[in-house]
C-alpha atoms as a PDB file:
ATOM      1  CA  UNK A   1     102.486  32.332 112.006  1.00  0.00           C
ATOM      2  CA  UNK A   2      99.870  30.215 110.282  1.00  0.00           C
ATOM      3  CA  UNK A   3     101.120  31.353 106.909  1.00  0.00           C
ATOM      4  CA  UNK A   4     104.262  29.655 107.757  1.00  0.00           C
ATOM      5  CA  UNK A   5     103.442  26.854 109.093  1.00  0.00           C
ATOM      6  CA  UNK A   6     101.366  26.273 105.613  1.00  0.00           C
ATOM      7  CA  UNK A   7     104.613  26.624 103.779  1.00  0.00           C
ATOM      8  CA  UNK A   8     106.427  24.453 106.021  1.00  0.00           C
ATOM      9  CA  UNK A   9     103.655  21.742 105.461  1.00  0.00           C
ATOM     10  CA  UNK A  10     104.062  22.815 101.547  1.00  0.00           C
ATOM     11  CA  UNK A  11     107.642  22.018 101.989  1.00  0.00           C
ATOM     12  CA  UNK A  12     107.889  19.050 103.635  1.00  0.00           C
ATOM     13  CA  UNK A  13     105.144  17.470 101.112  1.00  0.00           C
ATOM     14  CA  UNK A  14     107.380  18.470  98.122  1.00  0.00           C
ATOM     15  CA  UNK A  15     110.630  19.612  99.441  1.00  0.00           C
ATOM     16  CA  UNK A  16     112.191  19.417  96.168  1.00  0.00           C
ATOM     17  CA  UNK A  17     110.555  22.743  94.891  1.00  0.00           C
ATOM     18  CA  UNK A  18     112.311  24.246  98.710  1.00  0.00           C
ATOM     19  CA  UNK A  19     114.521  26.033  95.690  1.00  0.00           C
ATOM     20  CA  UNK A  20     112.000  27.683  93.547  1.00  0.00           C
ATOM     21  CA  UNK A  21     110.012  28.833  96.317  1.00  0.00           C
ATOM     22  CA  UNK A  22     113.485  30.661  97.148  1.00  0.00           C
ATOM     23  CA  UNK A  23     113.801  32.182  94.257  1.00  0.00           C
ATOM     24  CA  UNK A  24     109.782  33.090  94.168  1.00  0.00           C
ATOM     25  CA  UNK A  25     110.302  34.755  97.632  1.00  0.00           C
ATOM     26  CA  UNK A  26     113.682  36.569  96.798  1.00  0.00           C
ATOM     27  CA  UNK A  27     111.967  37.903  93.600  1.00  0.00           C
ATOM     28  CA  UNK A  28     108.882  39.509  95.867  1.00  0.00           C
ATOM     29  CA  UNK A  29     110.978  40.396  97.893  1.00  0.00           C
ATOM     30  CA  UNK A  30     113.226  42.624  95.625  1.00  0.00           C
ATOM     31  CA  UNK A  31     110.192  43.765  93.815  1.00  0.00           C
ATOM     32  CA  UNK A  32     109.119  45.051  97.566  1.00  0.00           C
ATOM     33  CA  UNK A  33     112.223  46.155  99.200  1.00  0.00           C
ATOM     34  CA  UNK A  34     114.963  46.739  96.063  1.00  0.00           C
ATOM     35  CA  UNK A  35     118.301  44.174  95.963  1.00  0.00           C
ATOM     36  CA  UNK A  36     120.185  46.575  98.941  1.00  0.00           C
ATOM     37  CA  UNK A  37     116.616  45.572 101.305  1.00  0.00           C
ATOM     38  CA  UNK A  38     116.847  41.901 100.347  1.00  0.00           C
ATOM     39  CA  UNK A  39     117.856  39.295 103.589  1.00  0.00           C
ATOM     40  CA  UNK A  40     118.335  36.063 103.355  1.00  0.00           C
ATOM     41  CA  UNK A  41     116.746  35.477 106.695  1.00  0.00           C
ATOM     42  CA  UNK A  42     113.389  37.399 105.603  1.00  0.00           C
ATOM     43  CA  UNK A  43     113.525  34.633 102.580  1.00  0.00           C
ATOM     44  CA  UNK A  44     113.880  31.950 104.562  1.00  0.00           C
ATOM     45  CA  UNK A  45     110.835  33.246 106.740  1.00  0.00           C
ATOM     46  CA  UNK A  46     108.852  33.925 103.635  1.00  0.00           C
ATOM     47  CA  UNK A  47     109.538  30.513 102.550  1.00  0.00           C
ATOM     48  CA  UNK A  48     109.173  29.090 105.716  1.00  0.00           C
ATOM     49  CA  UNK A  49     112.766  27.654 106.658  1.00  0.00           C
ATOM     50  CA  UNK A  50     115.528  28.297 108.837  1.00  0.00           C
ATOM     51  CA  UNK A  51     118.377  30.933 107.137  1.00  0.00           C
ATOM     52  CA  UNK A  52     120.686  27.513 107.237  1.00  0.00           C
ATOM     53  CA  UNK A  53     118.699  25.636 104.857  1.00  0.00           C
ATOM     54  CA  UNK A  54     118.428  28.579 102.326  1.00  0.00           C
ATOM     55  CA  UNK A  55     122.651  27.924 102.056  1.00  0.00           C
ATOM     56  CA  UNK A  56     121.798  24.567 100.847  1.00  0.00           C
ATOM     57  CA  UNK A  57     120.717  25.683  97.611  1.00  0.00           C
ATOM     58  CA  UNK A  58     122.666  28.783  96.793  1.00  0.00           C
ATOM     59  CA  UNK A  59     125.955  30.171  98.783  1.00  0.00           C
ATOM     60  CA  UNK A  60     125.083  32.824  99.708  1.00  0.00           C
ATOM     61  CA  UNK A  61     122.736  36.182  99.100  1.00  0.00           C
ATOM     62  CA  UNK A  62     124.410  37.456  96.155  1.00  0.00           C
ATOM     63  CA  UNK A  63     123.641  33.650  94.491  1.00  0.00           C
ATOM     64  CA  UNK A  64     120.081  34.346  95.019  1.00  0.00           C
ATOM     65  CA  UNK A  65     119.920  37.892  92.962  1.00  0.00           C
ATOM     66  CA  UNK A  66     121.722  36.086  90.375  1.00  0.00           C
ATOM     67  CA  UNK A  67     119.592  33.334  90.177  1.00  0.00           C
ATOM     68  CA  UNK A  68     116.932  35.727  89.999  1.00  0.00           C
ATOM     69  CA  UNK A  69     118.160  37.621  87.129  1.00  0.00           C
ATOM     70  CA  UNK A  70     118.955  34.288  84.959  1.00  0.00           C
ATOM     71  CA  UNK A  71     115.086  33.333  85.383  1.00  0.00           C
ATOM     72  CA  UNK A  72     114.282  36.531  84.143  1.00  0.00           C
ATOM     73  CA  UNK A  73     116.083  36.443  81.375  1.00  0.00           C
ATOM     74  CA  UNK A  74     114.567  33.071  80.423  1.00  0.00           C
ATOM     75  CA  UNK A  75     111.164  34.260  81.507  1.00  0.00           C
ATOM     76  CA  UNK A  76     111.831  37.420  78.719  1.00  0.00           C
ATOM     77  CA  UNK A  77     112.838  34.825  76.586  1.00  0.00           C
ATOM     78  CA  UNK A  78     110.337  32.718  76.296  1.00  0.00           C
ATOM     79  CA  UNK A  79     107.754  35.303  76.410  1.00  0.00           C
ATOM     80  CA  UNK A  80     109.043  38.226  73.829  1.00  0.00           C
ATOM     81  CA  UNK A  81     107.874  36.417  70.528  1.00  0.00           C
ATOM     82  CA  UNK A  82     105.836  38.143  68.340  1.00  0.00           C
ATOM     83  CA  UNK A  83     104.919  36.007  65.193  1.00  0.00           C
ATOM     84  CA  UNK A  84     107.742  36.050  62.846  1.00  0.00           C
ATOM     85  CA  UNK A  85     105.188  36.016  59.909  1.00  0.00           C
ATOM     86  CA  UNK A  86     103.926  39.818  61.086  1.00  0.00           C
ATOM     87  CA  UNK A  87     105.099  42.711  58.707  1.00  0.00           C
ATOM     88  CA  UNK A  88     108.024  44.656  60.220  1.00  0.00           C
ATOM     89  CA  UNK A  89     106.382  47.503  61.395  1.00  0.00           C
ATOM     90  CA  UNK A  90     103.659  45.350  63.207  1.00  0.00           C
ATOM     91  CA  UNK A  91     106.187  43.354  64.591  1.00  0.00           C
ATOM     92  CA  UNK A  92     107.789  45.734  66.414  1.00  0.00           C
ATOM     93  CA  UNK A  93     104.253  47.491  67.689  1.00  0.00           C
ATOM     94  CA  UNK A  94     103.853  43.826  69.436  1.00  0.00           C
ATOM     95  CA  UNK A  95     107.527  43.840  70.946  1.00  0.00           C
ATOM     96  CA  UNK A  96     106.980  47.072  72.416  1.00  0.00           C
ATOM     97  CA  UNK A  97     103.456  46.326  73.652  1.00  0.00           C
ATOM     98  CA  UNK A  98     104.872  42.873  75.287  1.00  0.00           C
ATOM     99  CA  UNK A  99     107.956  44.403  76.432  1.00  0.00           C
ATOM    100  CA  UNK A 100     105.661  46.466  78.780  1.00  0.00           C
ATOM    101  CA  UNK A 101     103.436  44.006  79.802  1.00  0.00           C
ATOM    102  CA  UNK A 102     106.319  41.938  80.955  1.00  0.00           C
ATOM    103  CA  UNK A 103     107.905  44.508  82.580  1.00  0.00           C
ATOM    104  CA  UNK A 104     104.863  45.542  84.474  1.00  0.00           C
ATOM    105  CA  UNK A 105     103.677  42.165  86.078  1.00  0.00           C
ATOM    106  CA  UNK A 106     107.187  41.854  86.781  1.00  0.00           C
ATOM    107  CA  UNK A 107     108.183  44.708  89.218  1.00  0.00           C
ATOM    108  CA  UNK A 108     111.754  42.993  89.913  1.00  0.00           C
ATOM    109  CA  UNK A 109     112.359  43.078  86.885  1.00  0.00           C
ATOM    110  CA  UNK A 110     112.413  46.337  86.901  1.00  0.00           C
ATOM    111  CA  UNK A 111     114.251  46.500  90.055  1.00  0.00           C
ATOM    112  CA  UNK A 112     116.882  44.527  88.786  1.00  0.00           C
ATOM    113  CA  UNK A 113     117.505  46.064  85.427  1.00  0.00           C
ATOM    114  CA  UNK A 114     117.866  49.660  86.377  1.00  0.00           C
ATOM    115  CA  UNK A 115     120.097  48.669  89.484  1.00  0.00           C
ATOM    116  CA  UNK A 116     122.212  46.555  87.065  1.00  0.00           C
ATOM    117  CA  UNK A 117     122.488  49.787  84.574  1.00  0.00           C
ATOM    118  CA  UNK A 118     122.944  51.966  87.025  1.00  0.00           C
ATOM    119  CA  UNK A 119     126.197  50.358  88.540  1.00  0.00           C
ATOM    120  CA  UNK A 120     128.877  50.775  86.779  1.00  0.00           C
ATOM    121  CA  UNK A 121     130.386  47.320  84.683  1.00  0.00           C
ATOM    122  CA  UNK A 122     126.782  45.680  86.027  1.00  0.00           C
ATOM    123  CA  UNK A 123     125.706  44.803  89.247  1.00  0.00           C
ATOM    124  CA  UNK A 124     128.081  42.791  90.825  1.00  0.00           C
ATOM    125  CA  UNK A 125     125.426  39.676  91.408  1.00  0.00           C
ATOM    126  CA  UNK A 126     124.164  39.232  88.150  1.00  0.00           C
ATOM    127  CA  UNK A 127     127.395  39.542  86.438  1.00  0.00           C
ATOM    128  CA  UNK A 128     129.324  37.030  88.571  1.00  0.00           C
ATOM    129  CA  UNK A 129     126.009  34.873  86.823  1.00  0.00           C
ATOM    130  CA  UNK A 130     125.838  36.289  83.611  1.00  0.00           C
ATOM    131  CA  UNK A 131     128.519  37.886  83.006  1.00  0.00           C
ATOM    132  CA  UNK A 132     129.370  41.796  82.197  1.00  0.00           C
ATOM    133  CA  UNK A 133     126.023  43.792  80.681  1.00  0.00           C
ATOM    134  CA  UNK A 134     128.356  44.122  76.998  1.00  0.00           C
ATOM    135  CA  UNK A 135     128.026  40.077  76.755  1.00  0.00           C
ATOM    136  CA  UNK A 136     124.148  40.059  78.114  1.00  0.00           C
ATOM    137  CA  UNK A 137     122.850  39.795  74.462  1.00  0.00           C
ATOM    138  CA  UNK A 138     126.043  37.694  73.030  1.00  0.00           C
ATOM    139  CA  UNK A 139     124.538  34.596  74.941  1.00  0.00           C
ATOM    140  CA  UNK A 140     121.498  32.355  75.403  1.00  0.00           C
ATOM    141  CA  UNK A 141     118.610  32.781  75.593  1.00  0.00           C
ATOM    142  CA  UNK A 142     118.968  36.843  74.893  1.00  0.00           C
ATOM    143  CA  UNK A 143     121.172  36.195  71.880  1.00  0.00           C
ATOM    144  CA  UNK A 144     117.884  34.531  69.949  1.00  0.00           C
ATOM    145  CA  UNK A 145     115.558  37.295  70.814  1.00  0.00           C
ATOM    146  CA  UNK A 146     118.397  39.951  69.853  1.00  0.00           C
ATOM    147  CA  UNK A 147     119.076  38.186  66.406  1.00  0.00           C
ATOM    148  CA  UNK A 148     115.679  38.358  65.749  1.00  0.00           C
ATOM    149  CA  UNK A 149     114.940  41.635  66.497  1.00  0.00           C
ATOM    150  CA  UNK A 150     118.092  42.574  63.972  1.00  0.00           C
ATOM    151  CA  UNK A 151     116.530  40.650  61.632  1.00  0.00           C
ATOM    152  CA  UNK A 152     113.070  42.407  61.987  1.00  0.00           C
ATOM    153  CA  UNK A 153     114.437  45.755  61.663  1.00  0.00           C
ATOM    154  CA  UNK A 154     116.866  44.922  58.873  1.00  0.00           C
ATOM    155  CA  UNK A 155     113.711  43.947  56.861  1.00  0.00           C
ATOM    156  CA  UNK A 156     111.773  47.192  57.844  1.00  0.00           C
ATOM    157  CA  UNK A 157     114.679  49.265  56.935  1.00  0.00           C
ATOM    158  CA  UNK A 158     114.850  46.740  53.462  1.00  0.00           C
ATOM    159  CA  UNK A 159     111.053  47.143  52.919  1.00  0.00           C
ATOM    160  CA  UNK A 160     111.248  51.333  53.591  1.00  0.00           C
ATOM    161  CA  UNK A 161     108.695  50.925  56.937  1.00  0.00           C
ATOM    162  CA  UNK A 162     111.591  51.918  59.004  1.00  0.00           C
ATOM    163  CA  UNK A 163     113.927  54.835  58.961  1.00  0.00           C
ATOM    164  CA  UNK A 164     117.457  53.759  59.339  1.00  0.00           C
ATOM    165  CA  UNK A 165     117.737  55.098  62.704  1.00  0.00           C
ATOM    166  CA  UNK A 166     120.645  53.859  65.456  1.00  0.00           C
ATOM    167  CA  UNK A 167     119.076  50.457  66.203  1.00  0.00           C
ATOM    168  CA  UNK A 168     120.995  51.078  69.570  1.00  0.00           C
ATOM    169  CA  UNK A 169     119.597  54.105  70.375  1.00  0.00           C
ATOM    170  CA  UNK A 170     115.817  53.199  69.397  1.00  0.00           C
ATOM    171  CA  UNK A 171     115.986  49.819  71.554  1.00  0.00           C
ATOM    172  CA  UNK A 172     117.858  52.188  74.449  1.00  0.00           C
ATOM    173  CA  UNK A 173     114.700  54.827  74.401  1.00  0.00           C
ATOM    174  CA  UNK A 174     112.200  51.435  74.191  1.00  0.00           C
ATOM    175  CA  UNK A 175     113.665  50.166  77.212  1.00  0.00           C
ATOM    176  CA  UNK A 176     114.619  53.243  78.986  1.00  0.00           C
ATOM    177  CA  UNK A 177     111.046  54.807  77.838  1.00  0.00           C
ATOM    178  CA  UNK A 178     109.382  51.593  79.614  1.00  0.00           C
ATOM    179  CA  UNK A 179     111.306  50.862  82.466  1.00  0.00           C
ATOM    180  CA  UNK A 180     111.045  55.336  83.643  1.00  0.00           C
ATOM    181  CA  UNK A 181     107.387  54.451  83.508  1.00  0.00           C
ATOM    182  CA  UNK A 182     106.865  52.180  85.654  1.00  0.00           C
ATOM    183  CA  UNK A 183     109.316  52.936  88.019  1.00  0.00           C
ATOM    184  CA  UNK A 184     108.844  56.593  88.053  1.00  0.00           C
ATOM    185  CA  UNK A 185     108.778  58.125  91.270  1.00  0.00           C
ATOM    186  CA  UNK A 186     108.317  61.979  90.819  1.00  0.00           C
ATOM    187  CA  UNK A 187     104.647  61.744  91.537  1.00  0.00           C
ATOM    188  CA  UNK A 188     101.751  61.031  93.807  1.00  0.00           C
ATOM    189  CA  UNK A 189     101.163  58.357  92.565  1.00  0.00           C
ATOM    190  CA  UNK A 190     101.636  54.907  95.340  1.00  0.00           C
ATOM    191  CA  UNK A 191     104.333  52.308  94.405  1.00  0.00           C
ATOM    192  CA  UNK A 192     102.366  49.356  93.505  1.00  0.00           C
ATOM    193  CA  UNK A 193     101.290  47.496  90.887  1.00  0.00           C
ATOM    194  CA  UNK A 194     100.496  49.280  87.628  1.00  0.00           C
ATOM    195  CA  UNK A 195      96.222  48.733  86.703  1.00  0.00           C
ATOM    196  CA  UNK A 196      95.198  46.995  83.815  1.00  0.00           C
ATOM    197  CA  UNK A 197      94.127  50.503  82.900  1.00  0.00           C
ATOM    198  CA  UNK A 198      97.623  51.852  83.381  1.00  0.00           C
ATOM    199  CA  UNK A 199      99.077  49.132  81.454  1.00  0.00           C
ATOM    200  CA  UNK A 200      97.660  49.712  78.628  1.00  0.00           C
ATOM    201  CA  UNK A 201      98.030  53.033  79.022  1.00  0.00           C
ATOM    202  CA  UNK A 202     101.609  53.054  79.051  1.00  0.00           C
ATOM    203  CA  UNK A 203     101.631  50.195  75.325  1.00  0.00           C
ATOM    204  CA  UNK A 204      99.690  52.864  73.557  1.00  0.00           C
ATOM    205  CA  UNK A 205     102.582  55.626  74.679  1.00  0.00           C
ATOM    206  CA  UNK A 206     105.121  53.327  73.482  1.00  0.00           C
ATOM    207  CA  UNK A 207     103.682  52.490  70.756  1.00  0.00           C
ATOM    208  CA  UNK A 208     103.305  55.414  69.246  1.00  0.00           C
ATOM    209  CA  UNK A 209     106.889  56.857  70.736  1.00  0.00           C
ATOM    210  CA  UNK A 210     107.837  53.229  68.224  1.00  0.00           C
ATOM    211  CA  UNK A 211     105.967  54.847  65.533  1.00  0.00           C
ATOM    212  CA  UNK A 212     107.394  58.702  66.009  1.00  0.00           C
ATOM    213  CA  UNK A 213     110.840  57.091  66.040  1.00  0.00           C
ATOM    214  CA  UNK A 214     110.849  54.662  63.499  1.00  0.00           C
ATOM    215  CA  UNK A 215     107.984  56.079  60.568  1.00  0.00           C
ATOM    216  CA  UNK A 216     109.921  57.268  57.391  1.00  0.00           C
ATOM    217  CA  UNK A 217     109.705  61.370  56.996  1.00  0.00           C
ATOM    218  CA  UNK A 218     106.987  62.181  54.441  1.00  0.00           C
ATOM    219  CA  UNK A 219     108.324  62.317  50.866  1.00  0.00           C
END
């Protein structure tokens, strides 16, 4: 109860940001519960508002997911840049290292991305946002960080650091390799949070599952 009345106070000093603590909410909240266990209702408690007011900034729950997924997307964006100066093979050892650290602070993320592979033409929210998974790296802001990684690999290939591999299929094991990780749920291990320890942990596998994949066969 107090915790909500703080937010309520929060809101009603600044109730222009009543939108992005929406989306901060729904994004715990999936990270917590998955998209199927997200309610608009428990959002608008987290947040500290009445379910009507939530429909004043998006129409309705599916809105929300999407809006989630599009600030992802710009979040991965503007956070999976290695320096473009790096030699090929370095480059790519600091994608793969990022692409886990992003994924791991970001647990719905992770939610989000295997529910919207796993459905069949995308998850219905995101693509009525973004559109259908085949166009998710034909458009802004993915399309920049795609290009560049084309560009990266191109140069390796050029340069003889990289064995000309299926680009599709090395980015599909680098993704699919990362995401299994964290989510992975055939263990004892509790669902929470991966450690710092764990973390880095799971950038030295990938790293060298980059390095197994993409390391020219000795002449």
């Amino acid at each position: 109860m107090a915790l909500t009345a703080v937010r309520r106070k929060n809101r009603r000093t600044d109730p222009a940001d009543t939108r992005v603590l929406i989306l901060q909410e729904a994004t715990r909240l999936i990270a917590r519960y998955g998209v199927e266990g997200l309610r608009v209702k428990d959002v608008a408690d987290a947040v500290g508002i009445r379910p009507p007011s939530v429909y004043k900034h998006f129409a309705d729950r599916d809105a929300i997911i999407g809006a989630v997924a599009e600030s992802m997307d710009a979040d991965l964006a503007r956070f999976l840049r290695p320096e473009p100066a790096l030699e090929p093979a370095a480059w790519l050892d600091v994608w793969a290292r990022s692409f886990v650290w992003f994924c791991a602070s970001r647990p719905a993320f992770v939610v989000l991305t295997l529910r919207d592979m796993a459905s069949p033409g995308g998850l219905a929210p995101i693509t009525a946002a973004l559109g259908p998974p085949v166009e998710a790296l034909r458009r802004p802001p993915l399309q920049d960080l795609d290009e560049e990684f084309r560009s990266v690999w191109a140069r390796g290939i050029e340069q003889g650091v990289f064995r000309p591999v299926s680009l599709r299929s090395l980015t599909a094991v680098l993704v699919g390799a990362t995401l299994g990780a964290i989510a992975w749920p055939y263990d004892d291990r509790p669902r929470r949070e991966a450690s710092a320890t764990e973390i880095l942990q799971m950038q030295d596998d990938l790293s060298a599952i980059v390095t197994a994949l993409t390391k020219p066969p000795e002449p």
